[in-house]
C-alpha atoms as a PDB file:
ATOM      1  CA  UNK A   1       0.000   0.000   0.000  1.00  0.00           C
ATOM      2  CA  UNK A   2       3.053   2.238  -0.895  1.00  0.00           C
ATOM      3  CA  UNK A   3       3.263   3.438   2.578  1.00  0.00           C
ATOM      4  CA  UNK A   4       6.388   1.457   4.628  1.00  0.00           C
ATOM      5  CA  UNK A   5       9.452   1.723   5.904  1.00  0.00           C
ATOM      6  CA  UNK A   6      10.641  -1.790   4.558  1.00  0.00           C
ATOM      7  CA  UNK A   7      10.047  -3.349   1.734  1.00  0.00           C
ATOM      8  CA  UNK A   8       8.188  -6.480   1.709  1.00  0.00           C
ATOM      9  CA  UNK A   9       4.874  -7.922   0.082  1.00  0.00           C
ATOM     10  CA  UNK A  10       2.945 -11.023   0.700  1.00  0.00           C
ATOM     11  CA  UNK A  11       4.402 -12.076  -3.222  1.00  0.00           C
ATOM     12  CA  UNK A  12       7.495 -11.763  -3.729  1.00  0.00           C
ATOM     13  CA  UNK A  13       8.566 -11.406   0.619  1.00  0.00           C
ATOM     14  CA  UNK A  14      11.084  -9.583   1.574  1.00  0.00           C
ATOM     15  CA  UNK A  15      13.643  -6.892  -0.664  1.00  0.00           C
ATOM     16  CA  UNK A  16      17.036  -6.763   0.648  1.00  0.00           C
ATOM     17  CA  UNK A  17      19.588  -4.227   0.183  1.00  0.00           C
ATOM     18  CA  UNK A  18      21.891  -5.203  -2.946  1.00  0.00           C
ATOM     19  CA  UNK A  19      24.681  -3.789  -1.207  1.00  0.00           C
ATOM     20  CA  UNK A  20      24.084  -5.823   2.246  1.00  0.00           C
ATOM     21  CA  UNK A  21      21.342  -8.376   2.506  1.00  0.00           C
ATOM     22  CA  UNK A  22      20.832  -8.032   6.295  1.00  0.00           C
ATOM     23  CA  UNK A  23      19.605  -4.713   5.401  1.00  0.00           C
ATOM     24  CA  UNK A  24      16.982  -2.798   4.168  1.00  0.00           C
ATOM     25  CA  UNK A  25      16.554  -1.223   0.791  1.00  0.00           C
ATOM     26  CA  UNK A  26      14.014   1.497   2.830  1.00  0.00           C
ATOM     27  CA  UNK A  27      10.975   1.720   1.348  1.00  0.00           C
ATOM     28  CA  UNK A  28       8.271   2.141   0.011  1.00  0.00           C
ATOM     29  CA  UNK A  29       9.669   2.604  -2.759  1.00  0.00           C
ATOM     30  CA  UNK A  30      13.023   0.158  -1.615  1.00  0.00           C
ATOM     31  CA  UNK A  31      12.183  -2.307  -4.973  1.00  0.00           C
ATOM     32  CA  UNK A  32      12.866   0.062  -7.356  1.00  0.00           C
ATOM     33  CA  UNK A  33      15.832   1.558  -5.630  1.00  0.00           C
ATOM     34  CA  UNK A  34      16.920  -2.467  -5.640  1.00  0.00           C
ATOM     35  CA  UNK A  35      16.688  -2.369  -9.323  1.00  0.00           C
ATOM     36  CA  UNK A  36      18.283   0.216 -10.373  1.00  0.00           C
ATOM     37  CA  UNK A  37      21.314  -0.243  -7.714  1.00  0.00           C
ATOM     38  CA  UNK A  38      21.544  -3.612  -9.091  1.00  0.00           C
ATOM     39  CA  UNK A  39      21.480  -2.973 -12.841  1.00  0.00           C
ATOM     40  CA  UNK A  40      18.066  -4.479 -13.938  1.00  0.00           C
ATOM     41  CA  UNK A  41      16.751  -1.087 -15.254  1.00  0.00           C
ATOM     42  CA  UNK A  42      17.906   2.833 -16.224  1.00  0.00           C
ATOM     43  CA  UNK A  43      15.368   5.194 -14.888  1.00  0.00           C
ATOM     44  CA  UNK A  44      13.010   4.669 -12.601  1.00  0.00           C
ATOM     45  CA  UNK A  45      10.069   5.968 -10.835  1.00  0.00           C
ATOM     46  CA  UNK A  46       8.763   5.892  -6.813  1.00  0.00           C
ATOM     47  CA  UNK A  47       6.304   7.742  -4.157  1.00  0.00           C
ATOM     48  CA  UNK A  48       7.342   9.728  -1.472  1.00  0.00           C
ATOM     49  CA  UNK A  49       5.689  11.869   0.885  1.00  0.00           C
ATOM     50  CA  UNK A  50       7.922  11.235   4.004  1.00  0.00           C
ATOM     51  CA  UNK A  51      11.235   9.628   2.486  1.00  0.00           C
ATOM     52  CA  UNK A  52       9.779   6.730   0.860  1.00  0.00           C
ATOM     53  CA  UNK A  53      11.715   8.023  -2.601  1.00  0.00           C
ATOM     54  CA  UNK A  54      14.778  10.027  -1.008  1.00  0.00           C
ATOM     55  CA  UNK A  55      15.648   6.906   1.572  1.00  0.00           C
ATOM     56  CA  UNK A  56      15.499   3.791  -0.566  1.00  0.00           C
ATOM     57  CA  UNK A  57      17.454   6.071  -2.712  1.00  0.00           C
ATOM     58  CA  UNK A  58      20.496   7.089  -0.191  1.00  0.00           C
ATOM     59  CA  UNK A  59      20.333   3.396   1.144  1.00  0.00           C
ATOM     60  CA  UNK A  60      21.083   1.798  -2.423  1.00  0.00           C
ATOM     61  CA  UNK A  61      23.697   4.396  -3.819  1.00  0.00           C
ATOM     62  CA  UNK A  62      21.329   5.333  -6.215  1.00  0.00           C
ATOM     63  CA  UNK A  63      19.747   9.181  -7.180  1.00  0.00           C
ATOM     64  CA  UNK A  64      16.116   9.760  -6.293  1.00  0.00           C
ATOM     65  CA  UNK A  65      14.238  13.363  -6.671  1.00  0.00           C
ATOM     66  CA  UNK A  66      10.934  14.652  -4.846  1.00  0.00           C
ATOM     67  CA  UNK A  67       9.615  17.364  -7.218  1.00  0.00           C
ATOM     68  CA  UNK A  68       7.325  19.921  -6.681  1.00  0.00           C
ATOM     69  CA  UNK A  69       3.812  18.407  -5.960  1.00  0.00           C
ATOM     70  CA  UNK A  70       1.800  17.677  -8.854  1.00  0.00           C
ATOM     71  CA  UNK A  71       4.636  18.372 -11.439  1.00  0.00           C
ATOM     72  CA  UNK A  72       4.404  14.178 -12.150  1.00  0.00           C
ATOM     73  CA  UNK A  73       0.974  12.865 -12.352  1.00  0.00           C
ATOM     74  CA  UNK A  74       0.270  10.068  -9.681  1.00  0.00           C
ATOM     75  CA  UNK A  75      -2.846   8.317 -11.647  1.00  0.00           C
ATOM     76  CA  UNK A  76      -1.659   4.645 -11.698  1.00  0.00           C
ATOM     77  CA  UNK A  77       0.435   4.708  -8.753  1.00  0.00           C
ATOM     78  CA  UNK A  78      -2.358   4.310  -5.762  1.00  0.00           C
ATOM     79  CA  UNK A  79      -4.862   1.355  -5.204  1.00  0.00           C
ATOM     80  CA  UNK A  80      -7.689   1.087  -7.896  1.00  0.00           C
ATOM     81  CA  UNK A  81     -10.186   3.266  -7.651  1.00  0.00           C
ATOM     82  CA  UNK A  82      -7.653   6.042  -5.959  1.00  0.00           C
ATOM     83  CA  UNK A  83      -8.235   9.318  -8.242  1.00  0.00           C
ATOM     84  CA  UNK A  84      -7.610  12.138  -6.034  1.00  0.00           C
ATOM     85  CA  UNK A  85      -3.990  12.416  -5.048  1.00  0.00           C
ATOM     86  CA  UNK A  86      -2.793  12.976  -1.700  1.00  0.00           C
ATOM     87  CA  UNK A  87      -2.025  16.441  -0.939  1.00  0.00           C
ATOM     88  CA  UNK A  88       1.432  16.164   0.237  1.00  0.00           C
ATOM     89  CA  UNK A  89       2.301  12.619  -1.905  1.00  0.00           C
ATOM     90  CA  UNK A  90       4.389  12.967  -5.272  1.00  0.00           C
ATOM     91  CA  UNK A  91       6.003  10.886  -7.720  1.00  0.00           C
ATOM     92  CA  UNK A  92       9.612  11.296  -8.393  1.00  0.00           C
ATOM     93  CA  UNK A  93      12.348   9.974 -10.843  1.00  0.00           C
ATOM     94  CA  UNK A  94      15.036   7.541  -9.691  1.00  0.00           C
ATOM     95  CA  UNK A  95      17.950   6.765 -11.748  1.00  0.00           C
ATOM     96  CA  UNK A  96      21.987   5.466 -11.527  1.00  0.00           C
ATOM     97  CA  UNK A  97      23.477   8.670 -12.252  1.00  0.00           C
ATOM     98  CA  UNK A  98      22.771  12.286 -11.106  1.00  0.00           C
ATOM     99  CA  UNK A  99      22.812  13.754 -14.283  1.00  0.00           C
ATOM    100  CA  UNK A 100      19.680  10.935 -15.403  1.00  0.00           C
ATOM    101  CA  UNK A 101      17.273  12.533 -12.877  1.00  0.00           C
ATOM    102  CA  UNK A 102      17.160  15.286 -15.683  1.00  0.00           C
ATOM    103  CA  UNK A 103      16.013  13.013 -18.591  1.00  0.00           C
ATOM    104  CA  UNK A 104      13.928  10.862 -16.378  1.00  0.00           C
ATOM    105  CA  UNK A 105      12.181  14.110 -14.989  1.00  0.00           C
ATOM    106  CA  UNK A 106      11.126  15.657 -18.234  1.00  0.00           C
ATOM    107  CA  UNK A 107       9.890  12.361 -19.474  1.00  0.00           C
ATOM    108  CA  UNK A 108       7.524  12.124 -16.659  1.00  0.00           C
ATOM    109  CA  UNK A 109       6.522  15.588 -16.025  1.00  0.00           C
ATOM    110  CA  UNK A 110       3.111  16.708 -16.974  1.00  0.00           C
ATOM    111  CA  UNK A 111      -0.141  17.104 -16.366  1.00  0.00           C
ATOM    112  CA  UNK A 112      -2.750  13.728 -15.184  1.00  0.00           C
ATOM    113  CA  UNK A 113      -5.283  13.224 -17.610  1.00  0.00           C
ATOM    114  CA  UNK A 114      -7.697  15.147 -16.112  1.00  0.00           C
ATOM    115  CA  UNK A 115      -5.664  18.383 -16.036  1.00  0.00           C
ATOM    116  CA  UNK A 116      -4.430  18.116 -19.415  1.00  0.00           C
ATOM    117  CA  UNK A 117      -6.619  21.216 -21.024  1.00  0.00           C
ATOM    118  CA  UNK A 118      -5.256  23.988 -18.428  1.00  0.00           C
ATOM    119  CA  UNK A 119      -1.166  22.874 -17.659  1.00  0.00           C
ATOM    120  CA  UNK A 120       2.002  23.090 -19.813  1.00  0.00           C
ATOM    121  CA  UNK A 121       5.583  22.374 -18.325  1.00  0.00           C
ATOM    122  CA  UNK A 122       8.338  24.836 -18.611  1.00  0.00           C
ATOM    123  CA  UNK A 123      11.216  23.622 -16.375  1.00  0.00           C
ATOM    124  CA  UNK A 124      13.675  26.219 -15.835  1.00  0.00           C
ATOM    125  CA  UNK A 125      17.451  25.370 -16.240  1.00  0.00           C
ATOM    126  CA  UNK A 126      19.734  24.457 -13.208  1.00  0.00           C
ATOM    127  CA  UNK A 127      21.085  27.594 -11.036  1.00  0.00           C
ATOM    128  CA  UNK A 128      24.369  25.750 -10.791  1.00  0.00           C
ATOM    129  CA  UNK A 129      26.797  23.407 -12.850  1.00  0.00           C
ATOM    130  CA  UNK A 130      29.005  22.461  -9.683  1.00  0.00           C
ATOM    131  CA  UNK A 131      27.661  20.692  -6.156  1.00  0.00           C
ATOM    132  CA  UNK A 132      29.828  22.395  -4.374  1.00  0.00           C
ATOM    133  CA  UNK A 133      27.730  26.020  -5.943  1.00  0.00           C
ATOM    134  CA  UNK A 134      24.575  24.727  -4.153  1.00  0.00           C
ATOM    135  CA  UNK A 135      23.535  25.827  -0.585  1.00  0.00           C
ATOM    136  CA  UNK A 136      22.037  22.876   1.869  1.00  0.00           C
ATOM    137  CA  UNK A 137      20.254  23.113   4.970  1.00  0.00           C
ATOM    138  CA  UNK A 138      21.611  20.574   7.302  1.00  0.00           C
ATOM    139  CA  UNK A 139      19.454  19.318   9.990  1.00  0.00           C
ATOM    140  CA  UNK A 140      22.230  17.960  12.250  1.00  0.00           C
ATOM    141  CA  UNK A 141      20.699  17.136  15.684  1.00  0.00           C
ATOM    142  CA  UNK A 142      17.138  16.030  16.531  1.00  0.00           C
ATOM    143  CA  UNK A 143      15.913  14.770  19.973  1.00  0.00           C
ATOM    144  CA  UNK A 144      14.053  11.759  18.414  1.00  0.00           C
ATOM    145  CA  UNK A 145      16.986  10.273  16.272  1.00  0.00           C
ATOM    146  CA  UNK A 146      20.819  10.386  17.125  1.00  0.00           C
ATOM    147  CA  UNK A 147      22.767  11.853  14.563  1.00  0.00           C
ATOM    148  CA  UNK A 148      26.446  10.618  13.996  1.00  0.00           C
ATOM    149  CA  UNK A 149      29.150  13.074  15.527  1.00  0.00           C
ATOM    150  CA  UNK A 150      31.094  12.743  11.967  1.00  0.00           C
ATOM    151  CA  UNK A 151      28.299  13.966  10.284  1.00  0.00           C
ATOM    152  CA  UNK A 152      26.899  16.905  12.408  1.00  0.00           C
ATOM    153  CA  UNK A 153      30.703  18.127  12.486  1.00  0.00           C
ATOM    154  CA  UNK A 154      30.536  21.641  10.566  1.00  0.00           C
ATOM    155  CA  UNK A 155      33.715  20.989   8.371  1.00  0.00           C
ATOM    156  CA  UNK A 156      31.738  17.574   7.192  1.00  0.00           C
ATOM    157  CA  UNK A 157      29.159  20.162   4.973  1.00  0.00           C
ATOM    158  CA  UNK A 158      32.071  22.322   3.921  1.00  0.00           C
ATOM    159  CA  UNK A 159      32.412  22.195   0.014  1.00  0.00           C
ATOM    160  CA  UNK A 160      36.223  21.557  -0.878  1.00  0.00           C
END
């Protein structure tokens, strides 16, 4: 029901990480993630609304990308009979290489079938060429998960 931390299905069982089988791809959307990591597709798509894209991504070594809501139609991606998306629920591209989200984004933006008449995509070009150009907020201490020392050490986030 696209809406786990694990992935797992009465099916197929259990999805392991390709990198480490006693752990978790994430999930929901940990299959996919599997797939690509593994070399059994290109692109890719998955859901997120709280990390179920961005997770399965980090925990596979693979890229995953949470657009802007609505910019990727979900039809086809919920239960039957689902035709109203969640408000805060979006489908994103996944794919082996950064520079892939690109390609895989523009081939899935655009409009569900219902919207079609009154949308048009225009995605504007990156700010920046480089990583190190971009600015990130860093979230690095919370009092319901521990956060490694390593990583919540300022000169960690310092671009070299």
């Amino acid at each position: 029901m696209l809406a786990d931390a694990q992935s797992y299905n009465e099916i197929y069982g259990t999805t392991n990480n390709p990198w480490d089988p006693t752990r978790s791809p994430g999930g929901s959307s940990g299959g996919e993630a599997v797939s690509l990591a593994g070399g059994l597709s290109a692109l890719g798509a998955g859901s997120d609304i709280a990390g179920s894209l961005r997770n399965p991504a980090h925990y596979c070594g693979v890229y995953g990308h949470k657009p802007t809501w609505g910019l990727i139609s979900t039809r086809g991606h919920a239960p039957p009979g689902v035709m109203t998306p969640t408000d805060i629920s979006v489908v994103g591209p996944m794919a082996r290489h950064a520079e892939d989200l690109d390609l895989a984004l523009r081939a899935l933006a655009g409009p569900d079938l219902l919207q079609g008449a009154a949308w048009r995509v225009e995605l504007p070009p990156p700010r920046h060429r480089r990583l190190g150009d971009f600015r990130v907020a860093v979230w690095a201490s919370s009092p319901l998960c521990r956060i490694d020392s390593s990583a919540a050490a300022p000169d960690f986030w310092t671009a070299g």
